[in-house]
C-alpha atoms as a PDB file:
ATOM      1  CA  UNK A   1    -109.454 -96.942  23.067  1.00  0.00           C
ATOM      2  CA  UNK A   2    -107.921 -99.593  20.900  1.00  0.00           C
ATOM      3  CA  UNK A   3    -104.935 -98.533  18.551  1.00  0.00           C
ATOM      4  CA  UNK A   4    -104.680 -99.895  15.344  1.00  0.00           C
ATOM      5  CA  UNK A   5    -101.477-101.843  14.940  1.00  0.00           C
ATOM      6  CA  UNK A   6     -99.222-102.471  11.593  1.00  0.00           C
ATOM      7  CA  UNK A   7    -100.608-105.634  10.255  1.00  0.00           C
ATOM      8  CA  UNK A   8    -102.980-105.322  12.474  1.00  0.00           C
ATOM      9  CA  UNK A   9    -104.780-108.268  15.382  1.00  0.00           C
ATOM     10  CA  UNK A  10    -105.335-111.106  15.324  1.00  0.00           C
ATOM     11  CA  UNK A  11    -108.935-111.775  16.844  1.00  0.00           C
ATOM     12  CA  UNK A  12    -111.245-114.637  17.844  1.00  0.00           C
ATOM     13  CA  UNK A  13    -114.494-115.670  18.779  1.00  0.00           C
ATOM     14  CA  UNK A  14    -116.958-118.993  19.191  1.00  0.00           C
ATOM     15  CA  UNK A  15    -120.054-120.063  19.724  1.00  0.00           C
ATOM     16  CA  UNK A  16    -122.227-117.044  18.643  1.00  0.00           C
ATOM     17  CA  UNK A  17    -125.261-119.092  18.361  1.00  0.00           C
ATOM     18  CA  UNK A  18    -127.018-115.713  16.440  1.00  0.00           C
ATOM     19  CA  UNK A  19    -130.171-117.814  16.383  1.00  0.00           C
ATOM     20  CA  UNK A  20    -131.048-116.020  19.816  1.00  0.00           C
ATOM     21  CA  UNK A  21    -131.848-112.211  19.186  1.00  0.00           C
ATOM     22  CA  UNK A  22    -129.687-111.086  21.698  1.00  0.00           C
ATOM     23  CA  UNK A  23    -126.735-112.690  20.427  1.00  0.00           C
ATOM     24  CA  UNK A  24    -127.270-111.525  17.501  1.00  0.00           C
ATOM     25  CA  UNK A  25    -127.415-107.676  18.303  1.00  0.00           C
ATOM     26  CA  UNK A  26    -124.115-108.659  19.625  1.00  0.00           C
ATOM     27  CA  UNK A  27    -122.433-109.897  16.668  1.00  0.00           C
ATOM     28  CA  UNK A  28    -123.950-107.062  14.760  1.00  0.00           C
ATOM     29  CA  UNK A  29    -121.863-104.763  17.364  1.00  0.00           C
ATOM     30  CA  UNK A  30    -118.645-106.722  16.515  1.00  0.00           C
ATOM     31  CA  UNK A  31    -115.894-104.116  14.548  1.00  0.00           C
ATOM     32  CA  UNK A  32    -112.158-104.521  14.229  1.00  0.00           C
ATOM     33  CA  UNK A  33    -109.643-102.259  15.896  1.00  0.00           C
ATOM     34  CA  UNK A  34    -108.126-101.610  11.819  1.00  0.00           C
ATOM     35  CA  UNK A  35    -109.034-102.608   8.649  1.00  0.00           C
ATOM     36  CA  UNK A  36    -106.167-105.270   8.756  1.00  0.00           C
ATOM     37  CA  UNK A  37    -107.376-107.123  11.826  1.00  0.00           C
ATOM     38  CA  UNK A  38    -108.334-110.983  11.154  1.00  0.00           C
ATOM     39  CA  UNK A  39    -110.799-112.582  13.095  1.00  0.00           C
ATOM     40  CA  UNK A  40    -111.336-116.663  13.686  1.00  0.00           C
ATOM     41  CA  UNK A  41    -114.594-118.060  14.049  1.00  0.00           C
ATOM     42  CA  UNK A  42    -114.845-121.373  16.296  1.00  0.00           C
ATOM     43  CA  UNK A  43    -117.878-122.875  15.118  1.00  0.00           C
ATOM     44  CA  UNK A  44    -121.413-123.031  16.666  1.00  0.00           C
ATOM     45  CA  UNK A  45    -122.533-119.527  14.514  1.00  0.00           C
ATOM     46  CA  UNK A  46    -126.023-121.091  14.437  1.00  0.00           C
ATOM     47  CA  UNK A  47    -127.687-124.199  13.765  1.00  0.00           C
ATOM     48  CA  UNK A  48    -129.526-123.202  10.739  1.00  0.00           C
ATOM     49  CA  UNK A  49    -127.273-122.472   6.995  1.00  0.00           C
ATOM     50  CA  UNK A  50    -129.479-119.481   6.527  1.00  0.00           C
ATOM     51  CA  UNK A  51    -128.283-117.954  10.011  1.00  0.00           C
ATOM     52  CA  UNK A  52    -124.339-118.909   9.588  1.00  0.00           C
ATOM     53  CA  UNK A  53    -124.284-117.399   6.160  1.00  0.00           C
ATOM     54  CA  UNK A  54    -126.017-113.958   7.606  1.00  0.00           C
ATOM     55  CA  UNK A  55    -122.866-114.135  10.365  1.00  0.00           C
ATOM     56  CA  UNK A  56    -119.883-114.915   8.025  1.00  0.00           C
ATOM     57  CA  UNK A  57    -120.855-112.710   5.574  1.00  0.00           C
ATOM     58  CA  UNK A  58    -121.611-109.848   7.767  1.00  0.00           C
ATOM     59  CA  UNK A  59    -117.787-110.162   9.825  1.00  0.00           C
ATOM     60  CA  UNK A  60    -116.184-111.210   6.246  1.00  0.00           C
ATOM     61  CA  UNK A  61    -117.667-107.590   5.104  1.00  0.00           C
ATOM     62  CA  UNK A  62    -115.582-105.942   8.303  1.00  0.00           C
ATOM     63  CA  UNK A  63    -112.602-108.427   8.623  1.00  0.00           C
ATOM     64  CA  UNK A  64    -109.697-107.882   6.769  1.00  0.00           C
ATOM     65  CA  UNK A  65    -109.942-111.742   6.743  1.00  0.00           C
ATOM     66  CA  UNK A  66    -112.122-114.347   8.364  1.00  0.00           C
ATOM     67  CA  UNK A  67    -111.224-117.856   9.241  1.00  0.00           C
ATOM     68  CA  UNK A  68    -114.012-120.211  10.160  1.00  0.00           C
ATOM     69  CA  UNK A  69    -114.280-123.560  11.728  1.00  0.00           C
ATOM     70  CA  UNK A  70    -116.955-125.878  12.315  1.00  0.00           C
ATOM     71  CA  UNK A  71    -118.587-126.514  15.302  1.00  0.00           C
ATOM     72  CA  UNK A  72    -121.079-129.540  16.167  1.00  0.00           C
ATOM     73  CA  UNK A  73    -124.376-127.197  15.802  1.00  0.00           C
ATOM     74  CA  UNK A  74    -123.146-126.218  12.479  1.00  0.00           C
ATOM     75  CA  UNK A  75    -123.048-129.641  11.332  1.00  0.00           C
ATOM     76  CA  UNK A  76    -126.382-130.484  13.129  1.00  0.00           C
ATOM     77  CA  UNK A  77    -130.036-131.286  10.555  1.00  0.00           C
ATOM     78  CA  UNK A  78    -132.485-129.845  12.563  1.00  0.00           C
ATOM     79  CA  UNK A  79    -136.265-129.723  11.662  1.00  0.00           C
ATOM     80  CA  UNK A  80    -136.605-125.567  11.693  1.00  0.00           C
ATOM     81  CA  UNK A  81    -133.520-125.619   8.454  1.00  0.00           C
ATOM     82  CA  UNK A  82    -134.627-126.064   5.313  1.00  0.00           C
ATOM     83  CA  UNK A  83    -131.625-127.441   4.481  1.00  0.00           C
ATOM     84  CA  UNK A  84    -131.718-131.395   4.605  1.00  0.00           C
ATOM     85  CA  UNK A  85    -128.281-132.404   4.193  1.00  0.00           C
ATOM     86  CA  UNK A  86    -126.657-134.669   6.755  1.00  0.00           C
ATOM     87  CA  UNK A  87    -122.966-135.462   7.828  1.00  0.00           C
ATOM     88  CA  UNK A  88    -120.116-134.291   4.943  1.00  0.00           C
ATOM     89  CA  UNK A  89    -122.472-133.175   2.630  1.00  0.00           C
ATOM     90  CA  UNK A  90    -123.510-130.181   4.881  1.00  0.00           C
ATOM     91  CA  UNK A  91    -120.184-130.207   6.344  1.00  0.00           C
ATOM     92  CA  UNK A  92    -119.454-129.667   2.181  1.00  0.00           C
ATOM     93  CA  UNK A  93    -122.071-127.110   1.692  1.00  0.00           C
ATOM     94  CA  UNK A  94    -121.087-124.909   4.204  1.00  0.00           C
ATOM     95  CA  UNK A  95    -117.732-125.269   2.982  1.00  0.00           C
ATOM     96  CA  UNK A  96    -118.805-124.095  -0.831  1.00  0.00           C
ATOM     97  CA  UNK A  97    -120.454-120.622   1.202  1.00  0.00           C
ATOM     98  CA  UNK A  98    -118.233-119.697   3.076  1.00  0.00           C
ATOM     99  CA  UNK A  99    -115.879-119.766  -0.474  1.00  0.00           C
ATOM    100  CA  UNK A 100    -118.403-118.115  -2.036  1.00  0.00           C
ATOM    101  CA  UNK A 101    -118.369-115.147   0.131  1.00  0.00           C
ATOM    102  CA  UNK A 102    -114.775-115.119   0.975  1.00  0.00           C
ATOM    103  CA  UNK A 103    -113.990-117.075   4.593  1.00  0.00           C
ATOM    104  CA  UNK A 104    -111.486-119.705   4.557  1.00  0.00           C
ATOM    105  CA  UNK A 105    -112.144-123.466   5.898  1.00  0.00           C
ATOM    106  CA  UNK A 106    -110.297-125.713   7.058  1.00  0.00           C
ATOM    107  CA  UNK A 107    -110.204-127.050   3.044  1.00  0.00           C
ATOM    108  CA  UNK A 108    -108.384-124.387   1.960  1.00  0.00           C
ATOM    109  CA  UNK A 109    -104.761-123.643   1.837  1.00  0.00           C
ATOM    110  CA  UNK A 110    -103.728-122.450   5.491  1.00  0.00           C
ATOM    111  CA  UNK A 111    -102.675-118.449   5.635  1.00  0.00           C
ATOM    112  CA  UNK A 112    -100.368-116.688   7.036  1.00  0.00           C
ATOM    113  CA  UNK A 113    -100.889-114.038   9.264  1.00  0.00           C
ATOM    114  CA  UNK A 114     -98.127-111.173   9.556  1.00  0.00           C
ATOM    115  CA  UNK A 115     -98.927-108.867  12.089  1.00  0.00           C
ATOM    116  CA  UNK A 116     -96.719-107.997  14.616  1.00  0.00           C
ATOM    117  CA  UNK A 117     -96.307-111.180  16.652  1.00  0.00           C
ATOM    118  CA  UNK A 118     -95.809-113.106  12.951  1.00  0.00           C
ATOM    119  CA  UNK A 119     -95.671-114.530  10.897  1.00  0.00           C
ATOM    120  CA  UNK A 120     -97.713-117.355  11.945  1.00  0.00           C
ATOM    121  CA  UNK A 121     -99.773-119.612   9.808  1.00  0.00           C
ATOM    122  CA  UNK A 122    -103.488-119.593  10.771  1.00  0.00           C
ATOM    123  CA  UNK A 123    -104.608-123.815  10.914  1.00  0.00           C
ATOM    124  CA  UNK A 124    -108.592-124.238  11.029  1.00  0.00           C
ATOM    125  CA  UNK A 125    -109.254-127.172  12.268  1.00  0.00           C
ATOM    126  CA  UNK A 126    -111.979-129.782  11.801  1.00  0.00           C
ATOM    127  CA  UNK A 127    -111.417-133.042  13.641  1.00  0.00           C
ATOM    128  CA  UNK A 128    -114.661-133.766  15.680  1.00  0.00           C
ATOM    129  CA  UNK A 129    -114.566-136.321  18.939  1.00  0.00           C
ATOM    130  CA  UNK A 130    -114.434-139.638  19.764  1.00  0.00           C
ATOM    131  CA  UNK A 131    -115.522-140.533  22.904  1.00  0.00           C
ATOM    132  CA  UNK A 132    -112.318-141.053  24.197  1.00  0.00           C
ATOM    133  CA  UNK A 133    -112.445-138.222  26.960  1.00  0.00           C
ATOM    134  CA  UNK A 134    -114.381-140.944  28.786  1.00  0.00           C
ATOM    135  CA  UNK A 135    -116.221-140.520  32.508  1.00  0.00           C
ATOM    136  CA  UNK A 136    -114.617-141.863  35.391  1.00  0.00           C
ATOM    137  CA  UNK A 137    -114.651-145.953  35.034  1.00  0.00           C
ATOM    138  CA  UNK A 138    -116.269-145.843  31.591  1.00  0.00           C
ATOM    139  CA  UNK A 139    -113.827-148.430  29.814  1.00  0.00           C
ATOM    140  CA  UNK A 140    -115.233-147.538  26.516  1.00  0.00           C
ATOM    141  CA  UNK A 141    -118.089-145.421  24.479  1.00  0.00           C
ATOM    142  CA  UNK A 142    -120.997-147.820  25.512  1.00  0.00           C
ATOM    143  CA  UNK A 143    -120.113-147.212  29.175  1.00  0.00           C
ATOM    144  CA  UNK A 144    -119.871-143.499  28.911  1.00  0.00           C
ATOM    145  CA  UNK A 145    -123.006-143.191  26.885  1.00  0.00           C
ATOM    146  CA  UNK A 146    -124.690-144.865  29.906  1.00  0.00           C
ATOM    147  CA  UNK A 147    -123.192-142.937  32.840  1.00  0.00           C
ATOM    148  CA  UNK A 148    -124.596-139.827  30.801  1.00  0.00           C
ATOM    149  CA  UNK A 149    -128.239-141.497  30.205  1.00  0.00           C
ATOM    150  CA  UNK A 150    -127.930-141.834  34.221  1.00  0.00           C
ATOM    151  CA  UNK A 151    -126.777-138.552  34.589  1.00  0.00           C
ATOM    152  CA  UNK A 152    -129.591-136.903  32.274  1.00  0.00           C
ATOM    153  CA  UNK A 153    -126.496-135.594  30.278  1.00  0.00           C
ATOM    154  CA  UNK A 154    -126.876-136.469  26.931  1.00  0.00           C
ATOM    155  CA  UNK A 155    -125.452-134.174  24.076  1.00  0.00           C
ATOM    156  CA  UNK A 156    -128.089-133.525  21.265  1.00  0.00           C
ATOM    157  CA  UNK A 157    -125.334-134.125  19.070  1.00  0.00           C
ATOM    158  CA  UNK A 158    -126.376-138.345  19.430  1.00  0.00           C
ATOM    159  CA  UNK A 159    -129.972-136.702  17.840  1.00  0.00           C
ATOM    160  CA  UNK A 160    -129.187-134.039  14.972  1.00  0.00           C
ATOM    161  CA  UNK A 161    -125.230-134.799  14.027  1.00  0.00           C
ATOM    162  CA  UNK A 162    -125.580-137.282  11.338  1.00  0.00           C
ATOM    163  CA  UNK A 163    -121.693-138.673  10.925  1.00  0.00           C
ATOM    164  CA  UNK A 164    -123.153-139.673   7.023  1.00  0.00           C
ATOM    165  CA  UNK A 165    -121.693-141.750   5.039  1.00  0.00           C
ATOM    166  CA  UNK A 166    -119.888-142.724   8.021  1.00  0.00           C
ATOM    167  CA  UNK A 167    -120.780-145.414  10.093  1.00  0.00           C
ATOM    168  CA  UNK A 168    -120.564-143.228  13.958  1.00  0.00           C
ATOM    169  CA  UNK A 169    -118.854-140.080  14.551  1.00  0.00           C
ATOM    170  CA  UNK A 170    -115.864-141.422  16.064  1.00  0.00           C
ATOM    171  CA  UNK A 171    -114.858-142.991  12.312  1.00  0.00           C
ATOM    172  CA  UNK A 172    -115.471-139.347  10.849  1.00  0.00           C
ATOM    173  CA  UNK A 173    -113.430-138.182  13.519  1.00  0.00           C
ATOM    174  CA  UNK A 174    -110.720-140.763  12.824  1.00  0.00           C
ATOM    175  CA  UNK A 175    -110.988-139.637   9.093  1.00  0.00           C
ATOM    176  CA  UNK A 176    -110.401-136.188   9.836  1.00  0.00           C
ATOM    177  CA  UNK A 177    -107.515-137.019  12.343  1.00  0.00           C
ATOM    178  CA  UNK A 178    -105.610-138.303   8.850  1.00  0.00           C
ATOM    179  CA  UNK A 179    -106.496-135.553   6.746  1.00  0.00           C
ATOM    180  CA  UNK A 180    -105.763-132.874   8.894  1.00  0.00           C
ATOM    181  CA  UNK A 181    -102.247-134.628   9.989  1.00  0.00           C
ATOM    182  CA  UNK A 182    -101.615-135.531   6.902  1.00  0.00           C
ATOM    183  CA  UNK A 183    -101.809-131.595   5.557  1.00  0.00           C
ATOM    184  CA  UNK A 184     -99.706-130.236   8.680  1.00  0.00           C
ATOM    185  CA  UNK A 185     -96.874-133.179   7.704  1.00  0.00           C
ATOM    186  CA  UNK A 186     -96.378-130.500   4.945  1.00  0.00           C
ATOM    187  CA  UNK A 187     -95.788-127.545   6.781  1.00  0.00           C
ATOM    188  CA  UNK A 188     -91.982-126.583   7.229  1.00  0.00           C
ATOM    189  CA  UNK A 189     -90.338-127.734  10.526  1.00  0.00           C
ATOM    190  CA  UNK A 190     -90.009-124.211  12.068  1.00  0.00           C
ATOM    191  CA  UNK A 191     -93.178-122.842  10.779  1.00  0.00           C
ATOM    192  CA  UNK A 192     -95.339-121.227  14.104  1.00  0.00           C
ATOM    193  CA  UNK A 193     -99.022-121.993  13.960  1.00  0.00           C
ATOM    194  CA  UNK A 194    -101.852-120.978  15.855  1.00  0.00           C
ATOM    195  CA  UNK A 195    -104.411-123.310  15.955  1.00  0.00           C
ATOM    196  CA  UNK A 196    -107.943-123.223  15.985  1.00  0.00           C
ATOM    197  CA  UNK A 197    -110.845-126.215  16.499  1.00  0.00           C
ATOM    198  CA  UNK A 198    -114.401-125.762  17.954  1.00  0.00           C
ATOM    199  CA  UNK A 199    -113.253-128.654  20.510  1.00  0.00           C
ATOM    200  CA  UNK A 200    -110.769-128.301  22.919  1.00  0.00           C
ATOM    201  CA  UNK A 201    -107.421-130.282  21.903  1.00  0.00           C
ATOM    202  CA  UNK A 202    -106.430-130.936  25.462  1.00  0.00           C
ATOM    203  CA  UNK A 203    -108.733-133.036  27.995  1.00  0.00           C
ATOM    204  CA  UNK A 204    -107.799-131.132  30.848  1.00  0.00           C
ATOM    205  CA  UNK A 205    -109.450-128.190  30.039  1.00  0.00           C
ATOM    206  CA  UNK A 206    -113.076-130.151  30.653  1.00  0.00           C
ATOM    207  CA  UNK A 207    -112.243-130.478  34.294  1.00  0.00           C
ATOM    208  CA  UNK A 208    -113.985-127.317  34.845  1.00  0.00           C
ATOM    209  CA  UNK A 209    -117.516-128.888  33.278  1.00  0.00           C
ATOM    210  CA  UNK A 210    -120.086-128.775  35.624  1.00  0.00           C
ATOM    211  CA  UNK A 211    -121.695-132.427  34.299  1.00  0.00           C
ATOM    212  CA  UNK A 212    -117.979-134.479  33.883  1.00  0.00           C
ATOM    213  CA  UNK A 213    -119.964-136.854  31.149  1.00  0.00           C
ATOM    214  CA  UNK A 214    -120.385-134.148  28.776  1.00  0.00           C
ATOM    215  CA  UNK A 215    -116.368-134.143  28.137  1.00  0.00           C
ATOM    216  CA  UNK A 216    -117.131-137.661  25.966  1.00  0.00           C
ATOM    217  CA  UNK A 217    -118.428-135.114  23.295  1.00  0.00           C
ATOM    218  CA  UNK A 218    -115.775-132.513  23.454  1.00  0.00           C
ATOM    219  CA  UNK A 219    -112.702-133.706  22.483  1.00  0.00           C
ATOM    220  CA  UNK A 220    -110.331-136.683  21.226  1.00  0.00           C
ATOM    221  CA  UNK A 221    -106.933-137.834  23.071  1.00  0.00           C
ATOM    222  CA  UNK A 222    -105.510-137.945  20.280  1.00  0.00           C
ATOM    223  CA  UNK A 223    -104.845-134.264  19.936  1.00  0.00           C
ATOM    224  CA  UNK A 224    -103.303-133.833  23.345  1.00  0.00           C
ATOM    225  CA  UNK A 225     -99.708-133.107  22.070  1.00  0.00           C
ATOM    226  CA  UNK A 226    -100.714-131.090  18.751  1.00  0.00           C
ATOM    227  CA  UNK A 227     -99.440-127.441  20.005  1.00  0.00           C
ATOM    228  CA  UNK A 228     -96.213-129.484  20.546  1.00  0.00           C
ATOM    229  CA  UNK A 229     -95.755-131.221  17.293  1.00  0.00           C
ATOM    230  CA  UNK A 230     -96.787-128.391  15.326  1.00  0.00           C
ATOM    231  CA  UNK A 231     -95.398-125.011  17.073  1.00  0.00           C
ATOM    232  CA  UNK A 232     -98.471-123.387  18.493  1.00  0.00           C
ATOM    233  CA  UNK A 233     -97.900-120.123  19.340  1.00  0.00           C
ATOM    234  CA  UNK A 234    -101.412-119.814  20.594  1.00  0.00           C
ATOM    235  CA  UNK A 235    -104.807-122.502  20.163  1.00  0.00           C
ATOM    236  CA  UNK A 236    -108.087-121.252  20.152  1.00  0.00           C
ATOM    237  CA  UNK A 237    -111.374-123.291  20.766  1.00  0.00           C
ATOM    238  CA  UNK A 238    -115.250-123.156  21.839  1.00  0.00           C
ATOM    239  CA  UNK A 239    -117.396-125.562  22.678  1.00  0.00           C
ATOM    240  CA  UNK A 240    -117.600-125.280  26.464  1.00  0.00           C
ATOM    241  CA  UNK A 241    -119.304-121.809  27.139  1.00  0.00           C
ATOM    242  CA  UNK A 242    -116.820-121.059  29.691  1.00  0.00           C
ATOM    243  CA  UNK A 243    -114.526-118.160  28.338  1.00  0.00           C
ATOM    244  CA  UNK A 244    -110.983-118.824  29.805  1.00  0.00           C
ATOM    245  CA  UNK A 245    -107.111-118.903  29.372  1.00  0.00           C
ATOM    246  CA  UNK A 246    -105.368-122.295  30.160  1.00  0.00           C
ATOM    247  CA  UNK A 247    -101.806-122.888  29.844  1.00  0.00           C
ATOM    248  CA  UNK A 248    -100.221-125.992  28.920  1.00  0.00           C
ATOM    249  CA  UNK A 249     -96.471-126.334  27.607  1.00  0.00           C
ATOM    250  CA  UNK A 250     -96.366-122.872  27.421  1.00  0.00           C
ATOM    251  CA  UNK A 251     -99.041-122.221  25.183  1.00  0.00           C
ATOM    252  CA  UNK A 252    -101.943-120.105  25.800  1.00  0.00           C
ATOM    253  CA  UNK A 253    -104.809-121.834  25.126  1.00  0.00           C
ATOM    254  CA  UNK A 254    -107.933-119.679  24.808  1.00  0.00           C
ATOM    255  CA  UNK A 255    -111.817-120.483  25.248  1.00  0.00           C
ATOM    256  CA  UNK A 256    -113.614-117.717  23.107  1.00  0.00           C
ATOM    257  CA  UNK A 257    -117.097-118.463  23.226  1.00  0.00           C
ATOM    258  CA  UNK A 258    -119.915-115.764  23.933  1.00  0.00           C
ATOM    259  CA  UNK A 259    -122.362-118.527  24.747  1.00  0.00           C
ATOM    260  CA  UNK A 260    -126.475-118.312  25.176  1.00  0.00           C
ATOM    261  CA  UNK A 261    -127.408-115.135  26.383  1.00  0.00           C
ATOM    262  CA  UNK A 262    -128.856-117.152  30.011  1.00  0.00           C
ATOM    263  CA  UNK A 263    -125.133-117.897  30.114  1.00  0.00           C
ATOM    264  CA  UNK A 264    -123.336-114.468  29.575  1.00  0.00           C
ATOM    265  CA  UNK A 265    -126.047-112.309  30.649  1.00  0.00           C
ATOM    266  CA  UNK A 266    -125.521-112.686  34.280  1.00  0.00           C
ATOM    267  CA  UNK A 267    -122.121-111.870  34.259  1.00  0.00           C
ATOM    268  CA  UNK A 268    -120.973-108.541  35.512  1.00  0.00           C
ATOM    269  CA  UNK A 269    -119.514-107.368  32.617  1.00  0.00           C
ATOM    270  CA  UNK A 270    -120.650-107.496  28.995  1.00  0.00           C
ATOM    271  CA  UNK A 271    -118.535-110.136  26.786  1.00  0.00           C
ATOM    272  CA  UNK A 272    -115.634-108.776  25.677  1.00  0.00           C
ATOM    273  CA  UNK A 273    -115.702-110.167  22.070  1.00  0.00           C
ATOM    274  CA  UNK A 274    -114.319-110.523  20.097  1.00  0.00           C
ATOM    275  CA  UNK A 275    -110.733-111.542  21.947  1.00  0.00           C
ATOM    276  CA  UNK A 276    -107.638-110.394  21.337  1.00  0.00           C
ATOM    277  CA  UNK A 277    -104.863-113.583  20.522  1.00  0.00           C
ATOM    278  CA  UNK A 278    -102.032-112.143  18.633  1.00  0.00           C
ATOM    279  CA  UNK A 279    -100.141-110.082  19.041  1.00  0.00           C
ATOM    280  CA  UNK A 280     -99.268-110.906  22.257  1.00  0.00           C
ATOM    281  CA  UNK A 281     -99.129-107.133  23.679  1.00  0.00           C
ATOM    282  CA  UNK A 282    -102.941-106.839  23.238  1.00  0.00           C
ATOM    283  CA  UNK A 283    -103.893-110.010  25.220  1.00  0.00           C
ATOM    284  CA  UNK A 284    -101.862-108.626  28.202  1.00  0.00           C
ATOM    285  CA  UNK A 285    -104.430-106.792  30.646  1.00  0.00           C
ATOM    286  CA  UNK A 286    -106.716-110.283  29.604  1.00  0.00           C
ATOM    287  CA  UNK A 287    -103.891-113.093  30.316  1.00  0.00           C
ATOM    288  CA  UNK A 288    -105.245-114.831  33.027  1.00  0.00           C
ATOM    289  CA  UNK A 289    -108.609-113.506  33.618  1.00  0.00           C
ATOM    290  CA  UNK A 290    -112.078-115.704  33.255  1.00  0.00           C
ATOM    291  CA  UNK A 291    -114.529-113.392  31.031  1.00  0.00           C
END
């Protein structure tokens, strides 16, 4: 049994996709360890507004506090949502929600969690990708984009994730690379982050995809020395379905996504969500295992 720790954990999860039933009865199952305990949200909660508001406000109602990024199916405009907006004005919608009912964005002023590993300021992250996690001998996005059509690999991202008023995704992406670095200029110089993004910061970590062309839409190179420059005492991401630690630098870098249920319901053991990041003491017995 989990003991309840002064401050209390520091939690995480991704890619809840509650738009299957059986996912979620899971996320209806989630409870903290204390009534301190934070938990960050990776992105992909659903694909439909009505379905991501049902999650967030049902963990901001047993969260001390809830931190919540977006993923790519968040920011999709799928026929079943009644909700029409494309690009940053759904990106800005969900954004005026998840104020509304409490969760904080990565708009809002960055806080700082003090539990027992802390203090260390919690960074949600929204930067998007940019094709530059290109196949092997794709010189540039057309290439890739065409070793996927060959491969039958094609993200539905290039279908539902409008980049409006942008021009492609890769000059949101750019956008959001200024923003974000911009706002972490202003952090002090010793201040210990742990950062969270729905896409992995680090290419290597999409060596384990089974289809290599998918990596095009996971990531953006330049990210790869962020829990560097800015202190990371852990980084947390989704995106890839396959629940892992990586380290790199030093830094435990942790995949927290339950997945679709014909992904996790195979396994041998039930998820174990959501997963423990800080302090450090209650990620021990999971260090180094796959989920």
């Amino acid at each position: 049994m989990a003991t309840s720790r002064p401050g209390g954990d520091l939690l995480a999860v991704s890619d809840l996709h509650v738009g299957y039933a059986e996912n979620r009865r899971l996320v209806e199952s989630f409870v903290p360890n204390s009534d301190e305990d934070w938990l960050l949200v990776a992105g992909d909660v659903a694909d439909r507004v009505e379905d991501i508001y049902w999650a967030l406000r049902l963990l901001k109602e047993r969260f001390s506090t809830v931190v919540w990024v977006p993923g790519n199916h968040e920011l999709w405009t799928p026929r079943q949502d009644s909700v029409r907006l494309r690009g940053v004005a759904r990106y800005e919608l969900l954004v005026e929600m998840c104020r509304r009912i409490g969760v904080v964005t990565p708009e809002d002023p960055y806080p700082v969690w003090t539990g027992a590993d802390g203090p260390v300021t919690v960074v949600p992250l929204f930067l998007l990708y940019d094709y530059t996690f290109r196949p092997d001998g794709a010189r540039n996005k057309a290439e890739g984009l065409a070793l996927a059509e060959q491969a039958g690999v094609v993200c539905t991202d290039e279908y539902f994730l409008h980049p409006d008023p942008y021009a492609s995704r890769e000059e949101w992406c750019a956008a959001r690379l200024a923003h974000t670095e911009s706002r972490l200029a202003d952090l002090a110089p010793d201040t210990r982050t742990v950062l969270v993004n729905h896409f992995p910061l680090v290419r290597e970590v999409t060596s384990i995809l089974r289809y290599p062309v998918f990596a095009q839409w996971c990531g953006t190179v330049h990210t790869a020395d962020w829990h560097r420059r800015y202190r990371a005492a852990a980084v947390v991401y989704g995106h890839l379905h396959i629940p892992r630690v990586n380290w790199f630098d030093g830094v435990r870098f942790e995949e927290v996504s339950l997945g679709y249920p014909r992904e996790w319901q195979p396994r041998s053991h039930p998820p174990r969500c959501p997963r423990p990041i800080l302090p450090v003491e209650a990620t021990e017995p999971h260090r180094d295992l796959v989920w």
